[in-house]
PDB file of N, CA and C in Angstrom:
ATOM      1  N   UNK A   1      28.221 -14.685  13.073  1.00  0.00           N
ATOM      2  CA  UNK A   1      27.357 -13.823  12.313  1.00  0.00           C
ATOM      3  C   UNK A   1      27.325 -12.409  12.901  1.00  0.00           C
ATOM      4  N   UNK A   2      28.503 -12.100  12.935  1.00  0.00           N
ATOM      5  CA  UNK A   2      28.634 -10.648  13.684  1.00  0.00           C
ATOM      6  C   UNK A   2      29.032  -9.592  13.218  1.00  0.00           C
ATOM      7  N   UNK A   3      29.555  -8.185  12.967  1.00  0.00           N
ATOM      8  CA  UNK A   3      30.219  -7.900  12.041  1.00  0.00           C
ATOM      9  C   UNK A   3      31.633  -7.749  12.359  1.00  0.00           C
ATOM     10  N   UNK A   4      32.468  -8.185  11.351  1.00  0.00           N
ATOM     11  CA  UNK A   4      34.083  -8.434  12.746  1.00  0.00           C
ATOM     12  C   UNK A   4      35.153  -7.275  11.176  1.00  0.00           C
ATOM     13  N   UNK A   5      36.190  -6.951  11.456  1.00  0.00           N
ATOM     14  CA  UNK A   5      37.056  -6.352  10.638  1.00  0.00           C
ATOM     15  C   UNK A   5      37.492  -7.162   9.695  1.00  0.00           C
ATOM     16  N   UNK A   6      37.840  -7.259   8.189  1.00  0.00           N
ATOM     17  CA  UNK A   6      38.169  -7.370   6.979  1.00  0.00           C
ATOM     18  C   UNK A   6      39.179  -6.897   6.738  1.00  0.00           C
ATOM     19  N   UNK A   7      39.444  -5.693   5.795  1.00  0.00           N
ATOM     20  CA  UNK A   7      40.711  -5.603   5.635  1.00  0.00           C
ATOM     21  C   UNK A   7      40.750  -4.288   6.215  1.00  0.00           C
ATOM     22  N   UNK A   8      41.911  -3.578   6.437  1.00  0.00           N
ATOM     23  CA  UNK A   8      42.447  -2.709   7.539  1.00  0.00           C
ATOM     24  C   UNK A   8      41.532  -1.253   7.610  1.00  0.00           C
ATOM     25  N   UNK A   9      41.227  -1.133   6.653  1.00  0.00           N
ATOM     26  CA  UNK A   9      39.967   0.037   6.249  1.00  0.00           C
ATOM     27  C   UNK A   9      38.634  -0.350   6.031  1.00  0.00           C
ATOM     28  N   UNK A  10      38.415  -1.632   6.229  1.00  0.00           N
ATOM     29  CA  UNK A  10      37.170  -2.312   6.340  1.00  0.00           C
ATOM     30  C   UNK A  10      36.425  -2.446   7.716  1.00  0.00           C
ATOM     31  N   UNK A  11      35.890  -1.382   8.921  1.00  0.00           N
ATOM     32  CA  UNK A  11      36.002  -2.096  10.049  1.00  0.00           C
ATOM     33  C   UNK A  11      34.297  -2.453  10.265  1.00  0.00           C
ATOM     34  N   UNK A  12      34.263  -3.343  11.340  1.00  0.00           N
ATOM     35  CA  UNK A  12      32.993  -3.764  11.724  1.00  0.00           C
ATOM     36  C   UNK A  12      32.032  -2.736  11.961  1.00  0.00           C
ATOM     37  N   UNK A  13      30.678  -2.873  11.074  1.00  0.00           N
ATOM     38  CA  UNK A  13      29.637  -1.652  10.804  1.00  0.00           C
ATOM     39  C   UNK A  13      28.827  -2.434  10.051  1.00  0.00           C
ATOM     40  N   UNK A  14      27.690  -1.169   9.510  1.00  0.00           N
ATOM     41  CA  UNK A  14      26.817  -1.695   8.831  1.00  0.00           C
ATOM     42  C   UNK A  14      27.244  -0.939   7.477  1.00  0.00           C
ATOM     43  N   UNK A  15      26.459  -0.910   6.465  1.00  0.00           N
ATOM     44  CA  UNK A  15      26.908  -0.680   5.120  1.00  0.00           C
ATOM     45  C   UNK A  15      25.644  -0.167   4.401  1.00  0.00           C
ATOM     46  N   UNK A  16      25.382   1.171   4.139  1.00  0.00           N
ATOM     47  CA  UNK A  16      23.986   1.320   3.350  1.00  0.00           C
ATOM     48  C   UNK A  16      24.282   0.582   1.858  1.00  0.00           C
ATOM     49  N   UNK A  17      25.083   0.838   1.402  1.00  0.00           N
ATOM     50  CA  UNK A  17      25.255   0.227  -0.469  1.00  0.00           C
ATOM     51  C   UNK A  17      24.562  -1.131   0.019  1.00  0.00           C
ATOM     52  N   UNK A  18      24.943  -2.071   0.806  1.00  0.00           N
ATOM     53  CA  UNK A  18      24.454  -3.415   1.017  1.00  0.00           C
ATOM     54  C   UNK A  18      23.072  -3.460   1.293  1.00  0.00           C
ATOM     55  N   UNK A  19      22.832  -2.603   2.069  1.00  0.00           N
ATOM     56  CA  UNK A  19      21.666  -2.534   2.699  1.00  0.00           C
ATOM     57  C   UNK A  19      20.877  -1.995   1.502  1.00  0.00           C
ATOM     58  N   UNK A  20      20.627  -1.267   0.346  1.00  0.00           N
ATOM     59  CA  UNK A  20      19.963  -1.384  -0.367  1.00  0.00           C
ATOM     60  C   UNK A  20      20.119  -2.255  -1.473  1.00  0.00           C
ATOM     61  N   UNK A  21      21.274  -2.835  -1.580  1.00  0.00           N
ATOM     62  CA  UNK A  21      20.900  -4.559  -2.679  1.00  0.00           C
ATOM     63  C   UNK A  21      20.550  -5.877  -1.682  1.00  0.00           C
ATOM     64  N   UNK A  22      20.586  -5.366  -0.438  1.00  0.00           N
ATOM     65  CA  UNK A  22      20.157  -6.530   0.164  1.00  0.00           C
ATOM     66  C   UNK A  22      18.532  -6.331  -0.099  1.00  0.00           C
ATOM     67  N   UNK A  23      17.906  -5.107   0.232  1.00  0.00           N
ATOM     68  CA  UNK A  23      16.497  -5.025  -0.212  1.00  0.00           C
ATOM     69  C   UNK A  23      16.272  -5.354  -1.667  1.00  0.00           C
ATOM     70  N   UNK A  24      16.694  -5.870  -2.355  1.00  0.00           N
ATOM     71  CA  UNK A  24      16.518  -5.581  -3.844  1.00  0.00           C
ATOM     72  C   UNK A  24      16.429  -7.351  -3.805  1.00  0.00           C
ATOM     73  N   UNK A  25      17.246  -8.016  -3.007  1.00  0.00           N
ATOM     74  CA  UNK A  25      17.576  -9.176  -2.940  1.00  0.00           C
ATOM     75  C   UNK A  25      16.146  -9.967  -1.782  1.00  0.00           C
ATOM     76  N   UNK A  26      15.909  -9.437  -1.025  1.00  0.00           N
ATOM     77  CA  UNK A  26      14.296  -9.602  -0.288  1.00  0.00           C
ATOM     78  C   UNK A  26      13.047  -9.358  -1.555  1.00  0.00           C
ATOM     79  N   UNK A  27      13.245  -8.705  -2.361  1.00  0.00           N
ATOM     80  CA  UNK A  27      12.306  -8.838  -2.883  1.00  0.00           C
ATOM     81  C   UNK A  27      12.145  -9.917  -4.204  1.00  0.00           C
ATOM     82  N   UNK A  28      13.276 -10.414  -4.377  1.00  0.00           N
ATOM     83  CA  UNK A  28      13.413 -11.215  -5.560  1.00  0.00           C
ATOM     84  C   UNK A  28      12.579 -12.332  -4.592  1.00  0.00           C
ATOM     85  N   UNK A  29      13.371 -12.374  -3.495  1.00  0.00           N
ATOM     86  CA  UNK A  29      13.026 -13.796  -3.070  1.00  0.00           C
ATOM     87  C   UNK A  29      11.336 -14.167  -2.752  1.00  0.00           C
ATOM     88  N   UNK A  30      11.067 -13.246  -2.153  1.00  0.00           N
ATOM     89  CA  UNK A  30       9.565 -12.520  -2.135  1.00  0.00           C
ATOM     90  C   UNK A  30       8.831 -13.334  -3.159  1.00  0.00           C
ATOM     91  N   UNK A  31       9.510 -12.815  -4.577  1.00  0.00           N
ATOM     92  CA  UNK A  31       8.763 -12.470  -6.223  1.00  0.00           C
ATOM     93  C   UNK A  31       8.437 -14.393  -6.369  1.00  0.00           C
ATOM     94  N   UNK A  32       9.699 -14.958  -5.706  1.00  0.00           N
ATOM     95  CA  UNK A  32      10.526 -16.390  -5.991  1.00  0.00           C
ATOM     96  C   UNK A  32       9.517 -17.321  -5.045  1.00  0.00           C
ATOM     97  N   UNK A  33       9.165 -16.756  -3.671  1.00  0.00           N
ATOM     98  CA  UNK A  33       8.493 -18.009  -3.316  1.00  0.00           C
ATOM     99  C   UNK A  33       7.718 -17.435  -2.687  1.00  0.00           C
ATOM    100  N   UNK A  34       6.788 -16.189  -2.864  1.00  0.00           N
ATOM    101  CA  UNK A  34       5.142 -15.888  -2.259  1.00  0.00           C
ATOM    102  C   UNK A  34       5.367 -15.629  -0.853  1.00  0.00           C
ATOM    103  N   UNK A  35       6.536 -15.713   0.168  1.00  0.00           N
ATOM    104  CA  UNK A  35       6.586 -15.446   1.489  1.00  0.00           C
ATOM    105  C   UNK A  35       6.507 -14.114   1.749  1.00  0.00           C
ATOM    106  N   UNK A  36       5.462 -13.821   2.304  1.00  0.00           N
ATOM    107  CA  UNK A  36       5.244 -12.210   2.739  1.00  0.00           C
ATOM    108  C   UNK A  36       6.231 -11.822   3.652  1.00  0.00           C
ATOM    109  N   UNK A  37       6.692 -12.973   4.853  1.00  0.00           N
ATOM    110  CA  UNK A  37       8.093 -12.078   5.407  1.00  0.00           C
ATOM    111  C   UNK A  37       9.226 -11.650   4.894  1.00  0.00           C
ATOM    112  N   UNK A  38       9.476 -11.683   3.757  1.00  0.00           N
ATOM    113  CA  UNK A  38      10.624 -11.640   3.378  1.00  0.00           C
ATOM    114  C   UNK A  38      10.554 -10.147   2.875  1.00  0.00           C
ATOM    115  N   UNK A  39       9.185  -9.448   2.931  1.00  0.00           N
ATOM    116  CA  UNK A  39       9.134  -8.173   2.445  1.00  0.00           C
ATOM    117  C   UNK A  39       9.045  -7.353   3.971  1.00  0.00           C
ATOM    118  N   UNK A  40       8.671  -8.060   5.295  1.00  0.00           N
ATOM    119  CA  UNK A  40       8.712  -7.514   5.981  1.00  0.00           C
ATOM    120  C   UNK A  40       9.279  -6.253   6.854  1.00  0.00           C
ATOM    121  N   UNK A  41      10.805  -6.573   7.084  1.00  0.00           N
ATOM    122  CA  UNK A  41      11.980  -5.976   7.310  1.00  0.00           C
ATOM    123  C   UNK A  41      12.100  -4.510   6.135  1.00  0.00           C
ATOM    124  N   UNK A  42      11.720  -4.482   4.646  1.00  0.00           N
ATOM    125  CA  UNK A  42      12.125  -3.478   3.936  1.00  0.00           C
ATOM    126  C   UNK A  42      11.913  -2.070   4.501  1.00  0.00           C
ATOM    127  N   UNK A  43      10.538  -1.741   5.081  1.00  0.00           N
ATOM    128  CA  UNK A  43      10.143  -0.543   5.363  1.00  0.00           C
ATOM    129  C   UNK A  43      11.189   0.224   6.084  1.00  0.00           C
ATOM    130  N   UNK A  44      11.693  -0.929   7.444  1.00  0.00           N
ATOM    131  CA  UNK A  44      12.934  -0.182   8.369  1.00  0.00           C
ATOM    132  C   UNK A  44      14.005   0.032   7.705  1.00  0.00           C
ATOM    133  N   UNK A  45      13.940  -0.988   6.631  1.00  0.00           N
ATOM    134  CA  UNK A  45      15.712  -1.099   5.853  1.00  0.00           C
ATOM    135  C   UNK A  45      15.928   0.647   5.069  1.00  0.00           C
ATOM    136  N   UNK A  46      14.367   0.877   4.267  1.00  0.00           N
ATOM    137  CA  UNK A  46      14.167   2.013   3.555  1.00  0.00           C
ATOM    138  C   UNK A  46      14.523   3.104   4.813  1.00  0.00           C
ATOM    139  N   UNK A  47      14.064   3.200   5.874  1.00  0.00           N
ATOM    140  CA  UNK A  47      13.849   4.118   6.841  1.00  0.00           C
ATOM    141  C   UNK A  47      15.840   4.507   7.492  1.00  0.00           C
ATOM    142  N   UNK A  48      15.803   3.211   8.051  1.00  0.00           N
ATOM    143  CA  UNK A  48      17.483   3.384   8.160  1.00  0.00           C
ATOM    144  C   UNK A  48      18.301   4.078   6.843  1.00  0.00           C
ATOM    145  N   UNK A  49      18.147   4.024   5.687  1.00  0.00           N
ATOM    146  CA  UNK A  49      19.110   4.374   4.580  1.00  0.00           C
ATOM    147  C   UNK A  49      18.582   5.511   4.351  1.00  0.00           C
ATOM    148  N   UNK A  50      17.179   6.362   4.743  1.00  0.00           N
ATOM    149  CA  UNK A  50      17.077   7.773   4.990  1.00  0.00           C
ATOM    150  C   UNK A  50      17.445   8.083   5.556  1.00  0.00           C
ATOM    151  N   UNK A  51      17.833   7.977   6.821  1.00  0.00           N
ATOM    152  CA  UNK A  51      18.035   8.579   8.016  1.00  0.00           C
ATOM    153  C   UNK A  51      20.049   8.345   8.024  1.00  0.00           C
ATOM    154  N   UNK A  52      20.548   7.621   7.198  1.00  0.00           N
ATOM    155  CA  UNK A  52      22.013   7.363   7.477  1.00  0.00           C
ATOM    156  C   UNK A  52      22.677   8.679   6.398  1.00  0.00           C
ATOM    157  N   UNK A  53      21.543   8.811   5.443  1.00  0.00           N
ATOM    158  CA  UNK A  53      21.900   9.842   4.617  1.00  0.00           C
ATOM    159  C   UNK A  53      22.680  11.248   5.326  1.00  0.00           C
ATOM    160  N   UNK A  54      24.419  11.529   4.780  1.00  0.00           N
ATOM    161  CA  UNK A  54      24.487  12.719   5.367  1.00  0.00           C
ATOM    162  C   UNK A  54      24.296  13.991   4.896  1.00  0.00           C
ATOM    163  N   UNK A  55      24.821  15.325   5.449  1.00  0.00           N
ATOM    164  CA  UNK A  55      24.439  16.513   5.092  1.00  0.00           C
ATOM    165  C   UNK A  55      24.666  16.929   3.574  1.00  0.00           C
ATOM    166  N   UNK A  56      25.839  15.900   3.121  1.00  0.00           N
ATOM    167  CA  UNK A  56      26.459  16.582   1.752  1.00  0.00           C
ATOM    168  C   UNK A  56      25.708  15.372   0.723  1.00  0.00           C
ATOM    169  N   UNK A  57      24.425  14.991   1.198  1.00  0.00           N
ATOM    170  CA  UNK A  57      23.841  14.142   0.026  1.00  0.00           C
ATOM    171  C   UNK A  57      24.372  12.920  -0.033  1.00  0.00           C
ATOM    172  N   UNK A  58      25.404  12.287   0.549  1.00  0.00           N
ATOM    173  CA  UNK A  58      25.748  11.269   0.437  1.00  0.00           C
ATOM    174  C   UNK A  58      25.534  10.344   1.244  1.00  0.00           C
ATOM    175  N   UNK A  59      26.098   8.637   0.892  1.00  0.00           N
ATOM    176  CA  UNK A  59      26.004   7.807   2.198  1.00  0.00           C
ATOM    177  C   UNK A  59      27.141   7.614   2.555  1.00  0.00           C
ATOM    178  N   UNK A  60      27.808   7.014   3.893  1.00  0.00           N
ATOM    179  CA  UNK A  60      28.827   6.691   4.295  1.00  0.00           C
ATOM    180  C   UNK A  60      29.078   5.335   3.762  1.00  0.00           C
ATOM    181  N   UNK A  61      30.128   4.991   3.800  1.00  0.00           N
ATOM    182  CA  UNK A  61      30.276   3.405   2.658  1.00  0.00           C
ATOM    183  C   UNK A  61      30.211   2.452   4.310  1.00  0.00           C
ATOM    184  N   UNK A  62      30.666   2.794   5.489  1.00  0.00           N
ATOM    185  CA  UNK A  62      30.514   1.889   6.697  1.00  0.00           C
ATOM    186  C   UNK A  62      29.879   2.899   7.707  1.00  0.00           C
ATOM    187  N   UNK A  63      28.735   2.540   8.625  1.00  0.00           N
ATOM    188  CA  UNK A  63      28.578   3.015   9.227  1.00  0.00           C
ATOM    189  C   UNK A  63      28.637   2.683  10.707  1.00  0.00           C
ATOM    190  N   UNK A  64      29.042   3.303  12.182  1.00  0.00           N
ATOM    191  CA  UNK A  64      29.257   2.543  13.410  1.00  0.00           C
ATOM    192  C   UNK A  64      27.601   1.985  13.858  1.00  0.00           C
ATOM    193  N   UNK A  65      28.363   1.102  14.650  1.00  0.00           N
ATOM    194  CA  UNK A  65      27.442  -0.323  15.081  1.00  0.00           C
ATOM    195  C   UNK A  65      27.150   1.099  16.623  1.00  0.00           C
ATOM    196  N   UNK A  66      25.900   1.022  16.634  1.00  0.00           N
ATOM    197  CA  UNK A  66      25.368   1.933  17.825  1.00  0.00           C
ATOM    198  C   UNK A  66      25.430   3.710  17.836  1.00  0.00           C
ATOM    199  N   UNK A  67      26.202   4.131  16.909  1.00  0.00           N
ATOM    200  CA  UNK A  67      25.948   5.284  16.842  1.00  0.00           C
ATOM    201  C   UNK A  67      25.632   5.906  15.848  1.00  0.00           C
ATOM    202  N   UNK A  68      25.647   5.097  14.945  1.00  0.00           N
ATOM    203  CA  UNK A  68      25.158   5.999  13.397  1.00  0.00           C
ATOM    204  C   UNK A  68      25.989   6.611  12.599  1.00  0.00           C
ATOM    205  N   UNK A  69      27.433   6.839  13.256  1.00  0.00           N
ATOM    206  CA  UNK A  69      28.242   7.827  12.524  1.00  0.00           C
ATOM    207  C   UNK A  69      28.710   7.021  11.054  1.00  0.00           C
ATOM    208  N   UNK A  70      29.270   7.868  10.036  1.00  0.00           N
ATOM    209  CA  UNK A  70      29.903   7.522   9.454  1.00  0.00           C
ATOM    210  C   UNK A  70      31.717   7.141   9.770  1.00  0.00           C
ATOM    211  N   UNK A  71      32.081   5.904   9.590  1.00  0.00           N
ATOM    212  CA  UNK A  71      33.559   5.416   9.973  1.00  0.00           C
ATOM    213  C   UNK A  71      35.035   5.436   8.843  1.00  0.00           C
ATOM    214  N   UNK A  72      35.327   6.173   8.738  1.00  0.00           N
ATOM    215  CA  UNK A  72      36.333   6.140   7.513  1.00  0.00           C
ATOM    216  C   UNK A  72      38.102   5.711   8.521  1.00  0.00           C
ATOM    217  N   UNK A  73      38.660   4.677   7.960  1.00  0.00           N
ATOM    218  CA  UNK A  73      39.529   4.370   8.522  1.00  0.00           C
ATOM    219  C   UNK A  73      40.957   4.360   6.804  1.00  0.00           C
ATOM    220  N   UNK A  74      41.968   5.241   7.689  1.00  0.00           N
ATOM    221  CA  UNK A  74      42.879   4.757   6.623  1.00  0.00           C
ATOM    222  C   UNK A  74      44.200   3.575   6.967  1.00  0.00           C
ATOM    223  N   UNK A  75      45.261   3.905   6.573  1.00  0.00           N
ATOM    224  CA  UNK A  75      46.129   3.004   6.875  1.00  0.00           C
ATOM    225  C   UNK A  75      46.351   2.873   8.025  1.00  0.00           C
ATOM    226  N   UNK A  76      46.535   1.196   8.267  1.00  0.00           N
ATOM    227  CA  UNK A  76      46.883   0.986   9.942  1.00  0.00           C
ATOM    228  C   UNK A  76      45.791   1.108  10.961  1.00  0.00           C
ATOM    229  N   UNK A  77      44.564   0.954  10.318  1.00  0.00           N
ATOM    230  CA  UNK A  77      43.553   0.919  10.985  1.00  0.00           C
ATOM    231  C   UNK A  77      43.380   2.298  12.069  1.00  0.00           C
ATOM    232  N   UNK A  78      43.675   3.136  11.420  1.00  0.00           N
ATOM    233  CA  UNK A  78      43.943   4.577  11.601  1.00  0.00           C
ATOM    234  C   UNK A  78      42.443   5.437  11.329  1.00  0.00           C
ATOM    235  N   UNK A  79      41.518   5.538  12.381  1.00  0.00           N
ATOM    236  CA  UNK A  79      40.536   6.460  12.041  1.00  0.00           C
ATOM    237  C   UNK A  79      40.415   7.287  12.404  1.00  0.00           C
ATOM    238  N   UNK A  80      39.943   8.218  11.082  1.00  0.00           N
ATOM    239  CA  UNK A  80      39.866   9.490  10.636  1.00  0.00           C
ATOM    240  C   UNK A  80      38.625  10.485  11.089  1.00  0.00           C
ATOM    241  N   UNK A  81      38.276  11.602  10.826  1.00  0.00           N
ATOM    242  CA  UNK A  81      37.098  11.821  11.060  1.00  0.00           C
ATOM    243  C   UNK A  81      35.812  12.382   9.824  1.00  0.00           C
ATOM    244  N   UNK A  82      36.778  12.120   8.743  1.00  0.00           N
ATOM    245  CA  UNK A  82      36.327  13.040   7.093  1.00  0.00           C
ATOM    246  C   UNK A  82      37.016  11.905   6.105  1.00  0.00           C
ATOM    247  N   UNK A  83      36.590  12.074   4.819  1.00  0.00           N
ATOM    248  CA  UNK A  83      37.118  11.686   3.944  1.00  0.00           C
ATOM    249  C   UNK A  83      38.414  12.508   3.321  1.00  0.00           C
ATOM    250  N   UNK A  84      38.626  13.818   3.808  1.00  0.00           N
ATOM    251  CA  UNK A  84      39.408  14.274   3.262  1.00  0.00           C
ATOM    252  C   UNK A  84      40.725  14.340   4.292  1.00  0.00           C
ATOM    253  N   UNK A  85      40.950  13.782   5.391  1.00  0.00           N
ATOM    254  CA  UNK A  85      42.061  13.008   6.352  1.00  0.00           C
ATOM    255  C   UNK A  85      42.658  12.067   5.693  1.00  0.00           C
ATOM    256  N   UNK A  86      42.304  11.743   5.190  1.00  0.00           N
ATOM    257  CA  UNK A  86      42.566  10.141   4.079  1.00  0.00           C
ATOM    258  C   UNK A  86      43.755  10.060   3.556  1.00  0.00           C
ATOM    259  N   UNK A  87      44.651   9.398   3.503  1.00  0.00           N
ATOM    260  CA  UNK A  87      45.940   9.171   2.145  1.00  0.00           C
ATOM    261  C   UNK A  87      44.867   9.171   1.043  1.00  0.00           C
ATOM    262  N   UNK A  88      45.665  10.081  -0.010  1.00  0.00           N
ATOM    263  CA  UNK A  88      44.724   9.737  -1.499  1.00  0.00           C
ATOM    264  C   UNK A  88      44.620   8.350  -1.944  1.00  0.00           C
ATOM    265  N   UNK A  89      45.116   7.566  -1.603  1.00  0.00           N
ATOM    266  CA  UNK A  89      44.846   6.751  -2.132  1.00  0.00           C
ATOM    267  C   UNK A  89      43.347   6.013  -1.426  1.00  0.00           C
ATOM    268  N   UNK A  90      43.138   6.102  -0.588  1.00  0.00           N
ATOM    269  CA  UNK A  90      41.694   5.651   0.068  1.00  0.00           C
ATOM    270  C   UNK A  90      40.675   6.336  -0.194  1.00  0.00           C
ATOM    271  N   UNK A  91      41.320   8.317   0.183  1.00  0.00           N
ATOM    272  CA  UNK A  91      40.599   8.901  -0.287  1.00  0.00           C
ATOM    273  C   UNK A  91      39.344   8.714  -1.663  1.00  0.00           C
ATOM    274  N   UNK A  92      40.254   8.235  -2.276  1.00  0.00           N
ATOM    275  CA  UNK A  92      39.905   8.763  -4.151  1.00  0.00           C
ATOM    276  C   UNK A  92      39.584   6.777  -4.741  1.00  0.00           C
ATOM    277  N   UNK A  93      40.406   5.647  -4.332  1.00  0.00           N
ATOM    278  CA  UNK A  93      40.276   4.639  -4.699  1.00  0.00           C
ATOM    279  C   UNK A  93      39.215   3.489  -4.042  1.00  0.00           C
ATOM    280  N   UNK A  94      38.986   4.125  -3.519  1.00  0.00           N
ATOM    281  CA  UNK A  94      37.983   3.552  -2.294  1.00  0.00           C
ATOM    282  C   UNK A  94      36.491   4.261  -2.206  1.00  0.00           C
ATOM    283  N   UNK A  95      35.631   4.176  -2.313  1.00  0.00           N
ATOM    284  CA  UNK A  95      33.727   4.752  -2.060  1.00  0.00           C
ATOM    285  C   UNK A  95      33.443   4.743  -0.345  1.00  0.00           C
ATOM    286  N   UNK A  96      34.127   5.780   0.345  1.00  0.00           N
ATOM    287  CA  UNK A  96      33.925   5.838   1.427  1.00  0.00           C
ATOM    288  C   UNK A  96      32.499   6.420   1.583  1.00  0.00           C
ATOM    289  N   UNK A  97      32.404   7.534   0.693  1.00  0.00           N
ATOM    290  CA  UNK A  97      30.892   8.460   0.304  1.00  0.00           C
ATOM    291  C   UNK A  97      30.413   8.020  -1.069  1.00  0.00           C
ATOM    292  N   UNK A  98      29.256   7.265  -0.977  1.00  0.00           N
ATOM    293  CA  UNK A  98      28.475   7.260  -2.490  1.00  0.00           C
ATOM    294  C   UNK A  98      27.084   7.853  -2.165  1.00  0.00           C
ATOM    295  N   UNK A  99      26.669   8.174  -3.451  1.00  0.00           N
ATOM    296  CA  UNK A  99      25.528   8.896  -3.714  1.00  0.00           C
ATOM    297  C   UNK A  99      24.468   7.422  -4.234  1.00  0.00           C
ATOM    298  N   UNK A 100      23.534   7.340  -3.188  1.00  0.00           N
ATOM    299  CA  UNK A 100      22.925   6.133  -3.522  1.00  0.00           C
ATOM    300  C   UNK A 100      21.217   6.417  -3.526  1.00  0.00           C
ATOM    301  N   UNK A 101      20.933   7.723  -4.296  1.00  0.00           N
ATOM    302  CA  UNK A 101      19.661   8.388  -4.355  1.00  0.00           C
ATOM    303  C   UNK A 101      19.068   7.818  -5.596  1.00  0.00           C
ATOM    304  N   UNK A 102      19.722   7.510  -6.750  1.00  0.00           N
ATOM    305  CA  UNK A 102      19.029   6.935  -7.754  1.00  0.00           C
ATOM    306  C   UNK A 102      18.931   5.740  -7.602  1.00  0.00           C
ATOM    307  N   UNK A 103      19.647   4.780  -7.350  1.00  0.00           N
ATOM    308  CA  UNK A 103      19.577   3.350  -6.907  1.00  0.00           C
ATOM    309  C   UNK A 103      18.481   2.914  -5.569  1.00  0.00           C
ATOM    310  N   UNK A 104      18.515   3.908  -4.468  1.00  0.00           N
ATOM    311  CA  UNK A 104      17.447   3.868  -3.613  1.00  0.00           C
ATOM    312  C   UNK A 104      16.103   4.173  -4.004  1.00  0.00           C
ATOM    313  N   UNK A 105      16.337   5.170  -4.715  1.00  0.00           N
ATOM    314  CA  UNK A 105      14.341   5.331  -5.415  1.00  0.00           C
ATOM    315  C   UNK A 105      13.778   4.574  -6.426  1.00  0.00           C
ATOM    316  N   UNK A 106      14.796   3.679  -7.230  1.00  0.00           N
ATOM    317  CA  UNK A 106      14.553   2.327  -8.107  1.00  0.00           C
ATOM    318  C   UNK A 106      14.134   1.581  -7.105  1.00  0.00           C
ATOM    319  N   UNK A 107      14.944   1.115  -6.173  1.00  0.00           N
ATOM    320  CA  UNK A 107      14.709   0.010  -5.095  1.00  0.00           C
ATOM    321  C   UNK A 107      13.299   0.594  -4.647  1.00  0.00           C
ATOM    322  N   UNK A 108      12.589   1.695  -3.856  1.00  0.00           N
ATOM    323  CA  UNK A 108      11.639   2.092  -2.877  1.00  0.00           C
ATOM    324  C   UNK A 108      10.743   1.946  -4.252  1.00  0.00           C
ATOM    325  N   UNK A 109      10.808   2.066  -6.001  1.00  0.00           N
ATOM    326  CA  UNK A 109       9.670   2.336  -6.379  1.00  0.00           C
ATOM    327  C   UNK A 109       9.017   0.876  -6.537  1.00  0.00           C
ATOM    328  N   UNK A 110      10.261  -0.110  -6.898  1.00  0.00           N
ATOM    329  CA  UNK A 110      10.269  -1.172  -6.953  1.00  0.00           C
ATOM    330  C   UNK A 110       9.536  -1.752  -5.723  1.00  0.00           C
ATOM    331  N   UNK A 111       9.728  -1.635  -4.459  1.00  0.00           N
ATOM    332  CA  UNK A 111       8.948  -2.228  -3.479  1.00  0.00           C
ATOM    333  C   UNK A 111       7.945  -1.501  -3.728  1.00  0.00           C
ATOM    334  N   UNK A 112       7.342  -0.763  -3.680  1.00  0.00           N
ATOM    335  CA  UNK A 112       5.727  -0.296  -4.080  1.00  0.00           C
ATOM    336  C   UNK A 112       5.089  -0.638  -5.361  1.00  0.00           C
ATOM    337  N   UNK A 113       5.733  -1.147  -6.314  1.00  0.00           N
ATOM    338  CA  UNK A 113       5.053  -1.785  -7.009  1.00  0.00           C
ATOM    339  C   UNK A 113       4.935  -3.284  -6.527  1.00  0.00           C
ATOM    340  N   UNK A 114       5.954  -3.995  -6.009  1.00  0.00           N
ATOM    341  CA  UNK A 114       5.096  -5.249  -5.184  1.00  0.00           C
ATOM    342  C   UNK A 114       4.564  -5.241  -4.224  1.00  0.00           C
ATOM    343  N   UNK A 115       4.511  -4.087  -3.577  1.00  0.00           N
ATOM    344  CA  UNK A 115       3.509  -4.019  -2.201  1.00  0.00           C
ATOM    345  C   UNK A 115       1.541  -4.107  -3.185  1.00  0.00           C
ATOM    346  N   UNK A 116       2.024  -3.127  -4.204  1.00  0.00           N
ATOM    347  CA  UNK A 116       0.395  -3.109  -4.582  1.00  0.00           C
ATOM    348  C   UNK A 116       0.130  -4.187  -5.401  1.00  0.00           C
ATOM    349  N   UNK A 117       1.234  -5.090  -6.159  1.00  0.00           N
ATOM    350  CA  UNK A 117       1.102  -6.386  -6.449  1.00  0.00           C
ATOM    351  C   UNK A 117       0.801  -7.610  -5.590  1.00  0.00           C
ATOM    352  N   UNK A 118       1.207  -7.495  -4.338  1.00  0.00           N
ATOM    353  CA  UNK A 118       0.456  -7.973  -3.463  1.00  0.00           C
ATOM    354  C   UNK A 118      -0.726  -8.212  -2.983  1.00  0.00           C
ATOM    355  N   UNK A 119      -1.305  -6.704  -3.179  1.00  0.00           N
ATOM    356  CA  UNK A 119      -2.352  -6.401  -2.833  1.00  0.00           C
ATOM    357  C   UNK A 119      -3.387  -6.560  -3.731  1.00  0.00           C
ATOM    358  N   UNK A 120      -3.170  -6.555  -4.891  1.00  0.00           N
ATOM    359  CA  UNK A 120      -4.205  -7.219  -5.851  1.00  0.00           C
ATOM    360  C   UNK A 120      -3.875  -9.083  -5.846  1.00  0.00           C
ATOM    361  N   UNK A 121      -2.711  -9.223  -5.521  1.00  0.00           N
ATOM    362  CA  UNK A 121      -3.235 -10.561  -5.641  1.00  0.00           C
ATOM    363  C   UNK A 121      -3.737 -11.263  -4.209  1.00  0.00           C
ATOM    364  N   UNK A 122      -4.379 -10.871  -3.211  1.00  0.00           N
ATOM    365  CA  UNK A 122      -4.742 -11.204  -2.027  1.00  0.00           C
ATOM    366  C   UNK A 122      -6.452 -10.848  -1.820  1.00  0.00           C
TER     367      UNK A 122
END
């Protein structure tokens, strides 16, 4: 249960895109069986996917395990330091940078409406 390499431009990191359907996925379960821990963890999850956000508005599609950076690797397990180092084809076929501002403020409005659904039903 660690994070280990996939395919050659896939390397071991964390992932904001995941990290906000994984919150989306805590709260179903939440909705599914009344366990308040399962909402626990969101606040940091929200907090990490602010803070991974970079300068040009975007997220990194992998990010490094201990330093935060964004990791873009092209062929041959060849890393880069930009998206624009890239063979086009990774460059352009691949979501190294997504914009995950509308999907994150669905998710954050969404947990505040079950935080205060909570709270009326308690």
């Amino acid at each position: 249960m660690q994070p280990a390499w996939a395919r050659s431009f896939e390397p071991p990191s964390v992932c904001p895109l995941e990290t906000q359907h994984n919150i989306n996925s805590l709260i179903d379960i939440y909705l599914y069986t009344n366990q308040i821990e399962f909402l626990e963890p969101i606040p940091d999850a929200i907090r990490w996917l602010n803070e991974t956000k970079m300068q040009n508005g975007q997220w990194p599609r992998f990010v490094e395990l201990g330093t935060g950076k964004p990791l873009y690797y092209d062929r041959g397990r060849i890393r880069v330091h930009s998206v624009v180092e890239l063979h086009i084809e990774r460059e352009t076929g691949y979501g190294y940078e997504v914009d995950l501002s509308e999907p994150l403020k669905k998710t954050v409005e969404r947990f505040n409406e079950v935080q205060q659904l909570k709270s009326i039903a308690y």
